[in-house]
PDB file of N, CA and C in Angstrom:
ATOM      1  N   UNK A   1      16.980  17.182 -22.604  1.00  0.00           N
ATOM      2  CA  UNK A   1      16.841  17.781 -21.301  1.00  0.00           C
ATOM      3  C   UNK A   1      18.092  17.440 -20.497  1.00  0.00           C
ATOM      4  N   UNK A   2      18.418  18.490 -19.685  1.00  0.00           N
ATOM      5  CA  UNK A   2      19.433  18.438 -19.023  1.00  0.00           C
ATOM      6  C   UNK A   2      19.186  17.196 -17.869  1.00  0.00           C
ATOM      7  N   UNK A   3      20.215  16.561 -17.208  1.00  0.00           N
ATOM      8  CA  UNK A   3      19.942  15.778 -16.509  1.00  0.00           C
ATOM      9  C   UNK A   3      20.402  16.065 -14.757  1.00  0.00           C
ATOM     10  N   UNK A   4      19.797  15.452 -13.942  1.00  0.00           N
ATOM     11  CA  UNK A   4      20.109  16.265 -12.454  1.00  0.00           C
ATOM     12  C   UNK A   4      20.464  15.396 -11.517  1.00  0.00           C
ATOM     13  N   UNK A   5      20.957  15.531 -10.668  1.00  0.00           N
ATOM     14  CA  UNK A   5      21.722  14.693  -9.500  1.00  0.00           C
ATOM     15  C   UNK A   5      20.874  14.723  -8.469  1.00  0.00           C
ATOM     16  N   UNK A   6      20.815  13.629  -7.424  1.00  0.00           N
ATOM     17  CA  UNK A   6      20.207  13.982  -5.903  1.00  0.00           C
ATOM     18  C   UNK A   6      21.406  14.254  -5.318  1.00  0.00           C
ATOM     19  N   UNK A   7      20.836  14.873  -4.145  1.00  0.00           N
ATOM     20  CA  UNK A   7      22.430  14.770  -3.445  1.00  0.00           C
ATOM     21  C   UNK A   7      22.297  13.607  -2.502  1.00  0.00           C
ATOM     22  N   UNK A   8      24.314  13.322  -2.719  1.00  0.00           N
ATOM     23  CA  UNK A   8      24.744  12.152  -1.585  1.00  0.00           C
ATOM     24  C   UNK A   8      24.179  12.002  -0.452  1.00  0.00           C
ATOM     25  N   UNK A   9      23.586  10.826  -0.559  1.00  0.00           N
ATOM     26  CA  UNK A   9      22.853  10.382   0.889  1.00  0.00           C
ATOM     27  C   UNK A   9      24.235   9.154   1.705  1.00  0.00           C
ATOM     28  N   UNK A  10      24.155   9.617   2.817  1.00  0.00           N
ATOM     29  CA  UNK A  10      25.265   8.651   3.639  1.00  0.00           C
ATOM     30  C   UNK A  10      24.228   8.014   4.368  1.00  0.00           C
ATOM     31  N   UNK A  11      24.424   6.431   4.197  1.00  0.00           N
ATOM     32  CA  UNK A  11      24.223   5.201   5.082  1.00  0.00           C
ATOM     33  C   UNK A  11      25.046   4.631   6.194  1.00  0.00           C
ATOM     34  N   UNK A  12      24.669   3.576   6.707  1.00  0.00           N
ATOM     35  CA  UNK A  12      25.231   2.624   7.173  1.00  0.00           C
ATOM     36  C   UNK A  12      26.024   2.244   6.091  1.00  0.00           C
ATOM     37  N   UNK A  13      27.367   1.253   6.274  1.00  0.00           N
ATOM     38  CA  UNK A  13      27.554   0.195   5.945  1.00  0.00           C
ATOM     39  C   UNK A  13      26.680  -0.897   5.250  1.00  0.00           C
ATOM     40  N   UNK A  14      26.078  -1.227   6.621  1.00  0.00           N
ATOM     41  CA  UNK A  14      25.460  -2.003   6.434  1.00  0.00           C
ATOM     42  C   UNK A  14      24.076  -1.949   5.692  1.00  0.00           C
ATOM     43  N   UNK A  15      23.702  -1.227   5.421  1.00  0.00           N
ATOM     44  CA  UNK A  15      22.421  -0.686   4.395  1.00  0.00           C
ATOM     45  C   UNK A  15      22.797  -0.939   3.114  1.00  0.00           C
ATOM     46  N   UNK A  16      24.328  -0.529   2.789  1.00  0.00           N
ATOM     47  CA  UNK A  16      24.816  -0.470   1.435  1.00  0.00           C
ATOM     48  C   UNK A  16      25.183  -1.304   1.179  1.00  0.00           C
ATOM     49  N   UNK A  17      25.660  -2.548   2.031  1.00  0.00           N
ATOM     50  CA  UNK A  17      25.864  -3.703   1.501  1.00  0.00           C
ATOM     51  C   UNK A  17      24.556  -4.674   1.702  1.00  0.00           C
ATOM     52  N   UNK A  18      23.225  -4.430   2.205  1.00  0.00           N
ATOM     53  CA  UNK A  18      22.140  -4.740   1.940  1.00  0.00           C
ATOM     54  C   UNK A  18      21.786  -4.728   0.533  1.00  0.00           C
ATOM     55  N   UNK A  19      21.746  -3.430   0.040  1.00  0.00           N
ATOM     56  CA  UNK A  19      21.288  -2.898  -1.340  1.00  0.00           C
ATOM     57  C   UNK A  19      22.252  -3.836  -2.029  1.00  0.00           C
ATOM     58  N   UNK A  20      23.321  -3.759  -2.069  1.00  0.00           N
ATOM     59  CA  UNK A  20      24.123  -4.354  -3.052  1.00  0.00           C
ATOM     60  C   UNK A  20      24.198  -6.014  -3.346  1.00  0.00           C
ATOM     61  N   UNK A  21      23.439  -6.520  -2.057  1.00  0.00           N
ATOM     62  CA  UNK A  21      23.417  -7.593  -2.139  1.00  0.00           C
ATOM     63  C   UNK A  21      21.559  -8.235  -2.828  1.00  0.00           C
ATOM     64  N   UNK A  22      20.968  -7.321  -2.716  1.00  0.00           N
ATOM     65  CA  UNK A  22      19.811  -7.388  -3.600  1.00  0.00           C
ATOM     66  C   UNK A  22      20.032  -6.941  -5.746  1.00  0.00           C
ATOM     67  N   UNK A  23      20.967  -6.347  -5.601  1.00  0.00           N
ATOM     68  CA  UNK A  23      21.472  -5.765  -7.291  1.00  0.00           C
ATOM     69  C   UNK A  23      21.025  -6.930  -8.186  1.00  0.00           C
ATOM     70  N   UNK A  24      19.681  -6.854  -8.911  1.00  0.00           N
ATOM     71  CA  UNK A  24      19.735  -7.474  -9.938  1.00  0.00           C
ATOM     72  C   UNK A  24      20.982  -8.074 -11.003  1.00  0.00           C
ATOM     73  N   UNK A  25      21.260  -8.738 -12.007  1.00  0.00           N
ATOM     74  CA  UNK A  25      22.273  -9.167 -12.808  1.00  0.00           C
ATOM     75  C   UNK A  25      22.277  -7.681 -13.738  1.00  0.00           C
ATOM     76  N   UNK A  26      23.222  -6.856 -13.854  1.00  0.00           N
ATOM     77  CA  UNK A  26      23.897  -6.049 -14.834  1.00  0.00           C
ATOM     78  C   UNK A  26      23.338  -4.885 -14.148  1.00  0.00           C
ATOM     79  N   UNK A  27      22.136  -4.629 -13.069  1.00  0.00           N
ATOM     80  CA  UNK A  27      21.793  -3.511 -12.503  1.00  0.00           C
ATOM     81  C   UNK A  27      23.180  -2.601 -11.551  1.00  0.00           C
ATOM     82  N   UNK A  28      23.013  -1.040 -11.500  1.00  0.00           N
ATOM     83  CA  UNK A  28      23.537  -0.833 -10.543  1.00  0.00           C
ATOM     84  C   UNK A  28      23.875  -0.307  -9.212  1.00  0.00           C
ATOM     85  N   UNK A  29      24.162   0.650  -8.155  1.00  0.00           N
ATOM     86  CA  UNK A  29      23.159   0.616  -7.364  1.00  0.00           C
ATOM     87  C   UNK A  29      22.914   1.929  -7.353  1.00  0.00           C
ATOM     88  N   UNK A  30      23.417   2.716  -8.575  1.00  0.00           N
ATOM     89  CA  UNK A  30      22.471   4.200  -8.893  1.00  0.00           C
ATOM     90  C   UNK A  30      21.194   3.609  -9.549  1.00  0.00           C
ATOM     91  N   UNK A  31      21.128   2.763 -10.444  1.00  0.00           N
ATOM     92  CA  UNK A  31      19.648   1.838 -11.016  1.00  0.00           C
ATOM     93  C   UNK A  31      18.538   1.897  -9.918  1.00  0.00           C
ATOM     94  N   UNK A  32      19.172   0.783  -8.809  1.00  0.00           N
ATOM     95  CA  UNK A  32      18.537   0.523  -7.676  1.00  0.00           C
ATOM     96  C   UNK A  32      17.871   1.982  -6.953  1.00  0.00           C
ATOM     97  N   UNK A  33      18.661   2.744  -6.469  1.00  0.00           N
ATOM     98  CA  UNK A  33      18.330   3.766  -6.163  1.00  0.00           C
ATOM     99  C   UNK A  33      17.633   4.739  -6.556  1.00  0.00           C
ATOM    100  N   UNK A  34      17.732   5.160  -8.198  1.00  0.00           N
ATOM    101  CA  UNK A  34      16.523   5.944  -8.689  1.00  0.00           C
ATOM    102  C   UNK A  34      15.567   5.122  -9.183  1.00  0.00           C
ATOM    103  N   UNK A  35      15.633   3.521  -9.348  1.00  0.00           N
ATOM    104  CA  UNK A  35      14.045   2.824  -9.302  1.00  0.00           C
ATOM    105  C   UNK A  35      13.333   3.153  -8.109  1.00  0.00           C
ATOM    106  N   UNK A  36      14.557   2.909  -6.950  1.00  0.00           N
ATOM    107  CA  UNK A  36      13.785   2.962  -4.990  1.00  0.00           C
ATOM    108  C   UNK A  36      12.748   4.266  -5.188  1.00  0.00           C
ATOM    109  N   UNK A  37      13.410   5.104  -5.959  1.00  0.00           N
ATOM    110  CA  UNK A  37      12.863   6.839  -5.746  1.00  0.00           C
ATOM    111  C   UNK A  37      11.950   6.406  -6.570  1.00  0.00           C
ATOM    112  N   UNK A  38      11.825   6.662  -7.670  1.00  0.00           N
ATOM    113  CA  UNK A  38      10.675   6.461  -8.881  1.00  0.00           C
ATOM    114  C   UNK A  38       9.367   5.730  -8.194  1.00  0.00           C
ATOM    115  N   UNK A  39       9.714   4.682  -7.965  1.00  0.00           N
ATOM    116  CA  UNK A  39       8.501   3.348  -6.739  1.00  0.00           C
ATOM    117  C   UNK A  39       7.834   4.276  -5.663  1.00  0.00           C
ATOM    118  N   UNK A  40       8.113   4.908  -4.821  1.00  0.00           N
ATOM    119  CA  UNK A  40       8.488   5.895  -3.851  1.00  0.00           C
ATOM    120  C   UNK A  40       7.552   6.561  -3.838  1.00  0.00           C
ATOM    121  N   UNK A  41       7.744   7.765  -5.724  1.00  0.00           N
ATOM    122  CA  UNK A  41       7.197   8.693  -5.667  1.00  0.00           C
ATOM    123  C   UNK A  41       5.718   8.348  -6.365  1.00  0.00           C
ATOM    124  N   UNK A  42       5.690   6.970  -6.902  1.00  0.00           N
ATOM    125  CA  UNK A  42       4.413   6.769  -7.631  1.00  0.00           C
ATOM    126  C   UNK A  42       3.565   5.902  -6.006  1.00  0.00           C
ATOM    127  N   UNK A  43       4.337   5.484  -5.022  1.00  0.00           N
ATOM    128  CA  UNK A  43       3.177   5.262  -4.019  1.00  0.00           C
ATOM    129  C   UNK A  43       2.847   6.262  -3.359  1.00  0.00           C
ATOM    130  N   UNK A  44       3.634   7.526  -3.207  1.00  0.00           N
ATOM    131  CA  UNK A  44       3.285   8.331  -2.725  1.00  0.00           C
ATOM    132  C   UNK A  44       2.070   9.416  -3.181  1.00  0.00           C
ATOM    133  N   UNK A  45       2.076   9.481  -4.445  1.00  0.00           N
ATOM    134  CA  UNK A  45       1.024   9.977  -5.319  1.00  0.00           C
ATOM    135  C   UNK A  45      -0.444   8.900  -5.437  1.00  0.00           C
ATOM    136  N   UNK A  46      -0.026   8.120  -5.538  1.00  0.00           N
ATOM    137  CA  UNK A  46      -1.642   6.437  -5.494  1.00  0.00           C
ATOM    138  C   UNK A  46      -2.134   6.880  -3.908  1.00  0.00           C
ATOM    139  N   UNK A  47      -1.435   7.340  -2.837  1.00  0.00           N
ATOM    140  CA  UNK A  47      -1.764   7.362  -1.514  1.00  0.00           C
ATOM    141  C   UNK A  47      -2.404   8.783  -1.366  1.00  0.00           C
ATOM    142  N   UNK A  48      -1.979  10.038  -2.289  1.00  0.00           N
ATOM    143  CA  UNK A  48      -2.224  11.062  -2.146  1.00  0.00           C
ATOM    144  C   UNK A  48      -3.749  11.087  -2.996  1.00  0.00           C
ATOM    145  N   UNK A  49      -3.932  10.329  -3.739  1.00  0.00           N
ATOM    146  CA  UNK A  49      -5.338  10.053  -4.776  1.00  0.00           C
ATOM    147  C   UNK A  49      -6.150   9.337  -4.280  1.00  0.00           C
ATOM    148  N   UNK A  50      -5.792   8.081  -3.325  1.00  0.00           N
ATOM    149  CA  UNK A  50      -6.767   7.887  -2.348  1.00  0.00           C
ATOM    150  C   UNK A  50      -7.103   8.404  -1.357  1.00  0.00           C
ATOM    151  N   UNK A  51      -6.611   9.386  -0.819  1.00  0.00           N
ATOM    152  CA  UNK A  51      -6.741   9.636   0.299  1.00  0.00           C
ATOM    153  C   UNK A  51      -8.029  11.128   0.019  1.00  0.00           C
ATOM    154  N   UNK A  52      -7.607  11.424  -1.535  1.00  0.00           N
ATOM    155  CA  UNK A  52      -8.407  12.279  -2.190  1.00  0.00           C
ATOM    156  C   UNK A  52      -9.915  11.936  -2.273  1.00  0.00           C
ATOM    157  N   UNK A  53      -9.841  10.852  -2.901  1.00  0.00           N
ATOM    158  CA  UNK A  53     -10.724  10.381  -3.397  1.00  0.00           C
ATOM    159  C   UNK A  53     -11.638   9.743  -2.420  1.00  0.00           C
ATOM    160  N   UNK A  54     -11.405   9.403  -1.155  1.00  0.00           N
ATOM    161  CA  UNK A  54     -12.263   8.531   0.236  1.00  0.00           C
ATOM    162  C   UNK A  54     -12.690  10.059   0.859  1.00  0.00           C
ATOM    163  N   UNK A  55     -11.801  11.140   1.065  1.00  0.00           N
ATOM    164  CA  UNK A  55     -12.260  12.173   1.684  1.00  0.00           C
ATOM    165  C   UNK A  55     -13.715  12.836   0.676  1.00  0.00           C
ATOM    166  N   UNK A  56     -13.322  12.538  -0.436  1.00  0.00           N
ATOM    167  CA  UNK A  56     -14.674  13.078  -1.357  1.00  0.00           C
ATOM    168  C   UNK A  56     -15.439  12.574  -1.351  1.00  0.00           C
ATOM    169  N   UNK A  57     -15.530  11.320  -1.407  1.00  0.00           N
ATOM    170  CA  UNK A  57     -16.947  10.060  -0.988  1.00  0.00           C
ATOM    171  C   UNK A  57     -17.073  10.195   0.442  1.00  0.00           C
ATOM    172  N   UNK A  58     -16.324  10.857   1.679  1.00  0.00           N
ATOM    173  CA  UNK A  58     -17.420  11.034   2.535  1.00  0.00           C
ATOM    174  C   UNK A  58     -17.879  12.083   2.863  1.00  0.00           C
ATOM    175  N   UNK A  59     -17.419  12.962   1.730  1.00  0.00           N
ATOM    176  CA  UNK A  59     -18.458  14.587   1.870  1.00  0.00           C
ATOM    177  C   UNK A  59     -19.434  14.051   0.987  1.00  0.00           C
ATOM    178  N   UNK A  60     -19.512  13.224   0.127  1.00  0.00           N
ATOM    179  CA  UNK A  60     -20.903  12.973  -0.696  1.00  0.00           C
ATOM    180  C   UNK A  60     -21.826  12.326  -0.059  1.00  0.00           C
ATOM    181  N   UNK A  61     -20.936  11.283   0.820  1.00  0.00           N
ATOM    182  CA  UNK A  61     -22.119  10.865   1.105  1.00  0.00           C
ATOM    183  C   UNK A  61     -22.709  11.381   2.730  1.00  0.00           C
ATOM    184  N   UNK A  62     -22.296  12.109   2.979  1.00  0.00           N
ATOM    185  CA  UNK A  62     -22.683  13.368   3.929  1.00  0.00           C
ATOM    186  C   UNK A  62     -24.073  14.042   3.237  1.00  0.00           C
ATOM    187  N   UNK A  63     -23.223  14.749   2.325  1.00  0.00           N
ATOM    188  CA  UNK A  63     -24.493  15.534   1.782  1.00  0.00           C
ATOM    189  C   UNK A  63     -25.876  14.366   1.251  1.00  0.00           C
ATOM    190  N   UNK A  64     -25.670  13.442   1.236  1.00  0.00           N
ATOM    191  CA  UNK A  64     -26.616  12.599   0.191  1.00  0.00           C
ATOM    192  C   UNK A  64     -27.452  12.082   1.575  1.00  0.00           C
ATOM    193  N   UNK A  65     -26.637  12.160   2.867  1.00  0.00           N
ATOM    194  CA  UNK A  65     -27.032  11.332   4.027  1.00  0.00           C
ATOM    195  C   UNK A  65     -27.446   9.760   3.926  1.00  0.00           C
ATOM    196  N   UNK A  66     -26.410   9.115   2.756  1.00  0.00           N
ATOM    197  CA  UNK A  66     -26.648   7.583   2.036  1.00  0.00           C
ATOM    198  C   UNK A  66     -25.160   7.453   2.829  1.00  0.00           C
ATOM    199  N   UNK A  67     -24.680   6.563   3.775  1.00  0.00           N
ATOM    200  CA  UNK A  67     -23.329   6.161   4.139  1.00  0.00           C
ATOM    201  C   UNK A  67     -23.683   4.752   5.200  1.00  0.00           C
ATOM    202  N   UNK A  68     -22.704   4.344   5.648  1.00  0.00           N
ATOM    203  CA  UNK A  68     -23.459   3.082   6.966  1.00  0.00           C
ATOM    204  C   UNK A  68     -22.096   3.245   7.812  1.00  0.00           C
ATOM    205  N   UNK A  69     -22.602   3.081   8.928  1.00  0.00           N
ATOM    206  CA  UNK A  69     -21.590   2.960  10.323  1.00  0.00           C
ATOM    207  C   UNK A  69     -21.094   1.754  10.694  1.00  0.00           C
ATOM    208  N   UNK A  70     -19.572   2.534  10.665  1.00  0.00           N
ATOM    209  CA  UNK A  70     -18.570   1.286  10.806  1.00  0.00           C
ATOM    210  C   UNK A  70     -19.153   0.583  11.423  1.00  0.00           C
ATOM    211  N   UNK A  71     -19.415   0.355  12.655  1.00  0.00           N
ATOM    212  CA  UNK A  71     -20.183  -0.446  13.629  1.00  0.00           C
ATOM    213  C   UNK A  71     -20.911  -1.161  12.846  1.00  0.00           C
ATOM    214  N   UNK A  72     -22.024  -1.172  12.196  1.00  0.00           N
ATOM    215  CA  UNK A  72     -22.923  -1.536  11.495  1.00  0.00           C
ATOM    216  C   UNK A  72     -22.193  -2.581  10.359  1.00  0.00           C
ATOM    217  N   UNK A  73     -21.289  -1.857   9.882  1.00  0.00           N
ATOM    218  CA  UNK A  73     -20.304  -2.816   8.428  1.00  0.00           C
ATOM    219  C   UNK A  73     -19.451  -3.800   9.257  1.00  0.00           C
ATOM    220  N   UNK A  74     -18.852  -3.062  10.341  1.00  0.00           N
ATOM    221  CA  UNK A  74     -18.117  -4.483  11.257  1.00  0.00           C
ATOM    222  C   UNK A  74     -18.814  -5.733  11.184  1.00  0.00           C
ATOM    223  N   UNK A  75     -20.227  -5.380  11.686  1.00  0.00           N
ATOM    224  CA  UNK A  75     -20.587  -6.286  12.625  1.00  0.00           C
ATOM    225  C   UNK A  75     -21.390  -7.771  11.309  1.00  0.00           C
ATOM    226  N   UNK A  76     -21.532  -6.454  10.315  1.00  0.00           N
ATOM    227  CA  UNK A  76     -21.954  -7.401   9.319  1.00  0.00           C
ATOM    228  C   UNK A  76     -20.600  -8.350   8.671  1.00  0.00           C
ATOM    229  N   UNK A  77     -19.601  -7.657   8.468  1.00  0.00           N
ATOM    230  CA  UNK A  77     -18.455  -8.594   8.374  1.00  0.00           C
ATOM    231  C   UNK A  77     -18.374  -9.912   9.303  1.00  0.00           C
ATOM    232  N   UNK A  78     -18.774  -9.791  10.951  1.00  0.00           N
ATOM    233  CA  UNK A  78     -17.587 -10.644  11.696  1.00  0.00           C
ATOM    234  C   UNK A  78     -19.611 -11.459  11.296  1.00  0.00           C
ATOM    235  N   UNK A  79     -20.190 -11.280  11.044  1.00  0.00           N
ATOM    236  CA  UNK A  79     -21.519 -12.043  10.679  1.00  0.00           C
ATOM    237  C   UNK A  79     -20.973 -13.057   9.688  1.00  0.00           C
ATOM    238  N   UNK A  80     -20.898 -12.367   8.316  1.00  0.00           N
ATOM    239  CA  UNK A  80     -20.324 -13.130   7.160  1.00  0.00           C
ATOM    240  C   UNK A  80     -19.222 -14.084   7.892  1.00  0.00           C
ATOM    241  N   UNK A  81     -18.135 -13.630   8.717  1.00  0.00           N
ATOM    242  CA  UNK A  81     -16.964 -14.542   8.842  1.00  0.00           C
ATOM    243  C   UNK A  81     -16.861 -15.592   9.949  1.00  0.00           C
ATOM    244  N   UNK A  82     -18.133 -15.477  10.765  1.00  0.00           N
ATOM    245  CA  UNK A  82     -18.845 -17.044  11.438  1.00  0.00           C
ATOM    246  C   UNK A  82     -19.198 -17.798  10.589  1.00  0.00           C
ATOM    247  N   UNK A  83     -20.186 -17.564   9.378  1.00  0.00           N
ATOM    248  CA  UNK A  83     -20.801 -18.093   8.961  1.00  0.00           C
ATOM    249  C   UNK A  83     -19.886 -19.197   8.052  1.00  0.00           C
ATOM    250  N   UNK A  84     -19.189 -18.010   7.252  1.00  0.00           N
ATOM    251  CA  UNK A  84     -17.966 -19.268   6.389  1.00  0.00           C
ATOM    252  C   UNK A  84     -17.141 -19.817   7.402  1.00  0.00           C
ATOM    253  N   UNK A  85     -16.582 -19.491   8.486  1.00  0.00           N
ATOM    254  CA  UNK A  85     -16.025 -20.764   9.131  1.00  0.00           C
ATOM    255  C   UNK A  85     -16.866 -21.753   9.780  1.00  0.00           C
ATOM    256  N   UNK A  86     -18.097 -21.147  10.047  1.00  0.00           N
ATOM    257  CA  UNK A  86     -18.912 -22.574  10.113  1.00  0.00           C
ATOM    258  C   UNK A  86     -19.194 -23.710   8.886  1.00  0.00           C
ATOM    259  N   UNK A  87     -19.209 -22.856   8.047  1.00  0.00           N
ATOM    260  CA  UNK A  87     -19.078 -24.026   6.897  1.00  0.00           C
ATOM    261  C   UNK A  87     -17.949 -24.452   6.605  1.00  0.00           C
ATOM    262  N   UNK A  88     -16.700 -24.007   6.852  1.00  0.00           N
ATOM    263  CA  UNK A  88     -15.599 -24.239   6.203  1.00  0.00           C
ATOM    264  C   UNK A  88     -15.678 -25.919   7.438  1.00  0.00           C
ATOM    265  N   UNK A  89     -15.847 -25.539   8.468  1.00  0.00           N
ATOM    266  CA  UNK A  89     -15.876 -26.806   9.586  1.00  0.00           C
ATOM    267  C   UNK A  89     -16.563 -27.841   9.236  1.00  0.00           C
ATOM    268  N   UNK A  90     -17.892 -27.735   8.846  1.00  0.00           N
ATOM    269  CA  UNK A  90     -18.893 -28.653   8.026  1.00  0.00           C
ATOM    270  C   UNK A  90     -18.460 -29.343   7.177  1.00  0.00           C
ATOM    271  N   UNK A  91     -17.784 -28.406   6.078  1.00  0.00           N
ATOM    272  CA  UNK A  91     -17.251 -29.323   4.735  1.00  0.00           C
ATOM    273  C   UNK A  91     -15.894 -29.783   5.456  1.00  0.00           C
ATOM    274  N   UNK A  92     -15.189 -29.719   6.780  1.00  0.00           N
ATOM    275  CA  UNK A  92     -13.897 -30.855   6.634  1.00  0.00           C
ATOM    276  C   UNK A  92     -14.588 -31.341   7.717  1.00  0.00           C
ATOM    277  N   UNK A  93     -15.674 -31.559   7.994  1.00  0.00           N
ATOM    278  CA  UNK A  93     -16.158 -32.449   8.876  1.00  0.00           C
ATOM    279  C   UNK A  93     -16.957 -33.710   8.328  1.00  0.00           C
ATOM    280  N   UNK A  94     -17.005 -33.695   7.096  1.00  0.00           N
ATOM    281  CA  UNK A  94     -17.433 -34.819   6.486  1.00  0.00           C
ATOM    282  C   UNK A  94     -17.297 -35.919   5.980  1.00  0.00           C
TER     283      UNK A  94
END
């Protein structure tokens, strides 16, 4: 397969001697740069699949009318997170 170029992106200075000063041993900073992209485009896709995937669990659980309100999950959280710092106080209080 043929191979393809991005086009020249202009920085700072100072950006490019950022990057260059991160360069792994024998890396270079076209390496750096199409890893940056590659990283990039696979969080950008994990973000596009969650974002898939939470919007579909709350049409299901719409239709199922099975879901709980934030309010409700908060409040049970900041419940749970008295409780372990009350113990966490207990056990260095001994």
């Amino acid at each position: 397969m043929k191979s393809a170029t991005f086009p020249s992106v202009r920085v700072e200075p100072e950006l490019r001697a950022a990057a260059e000063e991160v360069l792994q041993e024998g890396e270079s900073l076209s390496n750096f740069v199409e890893q940056a992209i590659r990283d990039n485009i696979t969080r950008r896709l994990n973000l596009r699949e969650f974002v898939v995937r939470g919007l579909e669990s709350r049409e299901e659980a719409k239709q199922s009318d099975d879901y709980a309100l934030a309010d409700d999950v908060l409040a049970g959280l900041e419940t749970r997170l008295v409780k372990a710092k009350a113990k966490a106080r207990a056990k260095k209080n001994r």
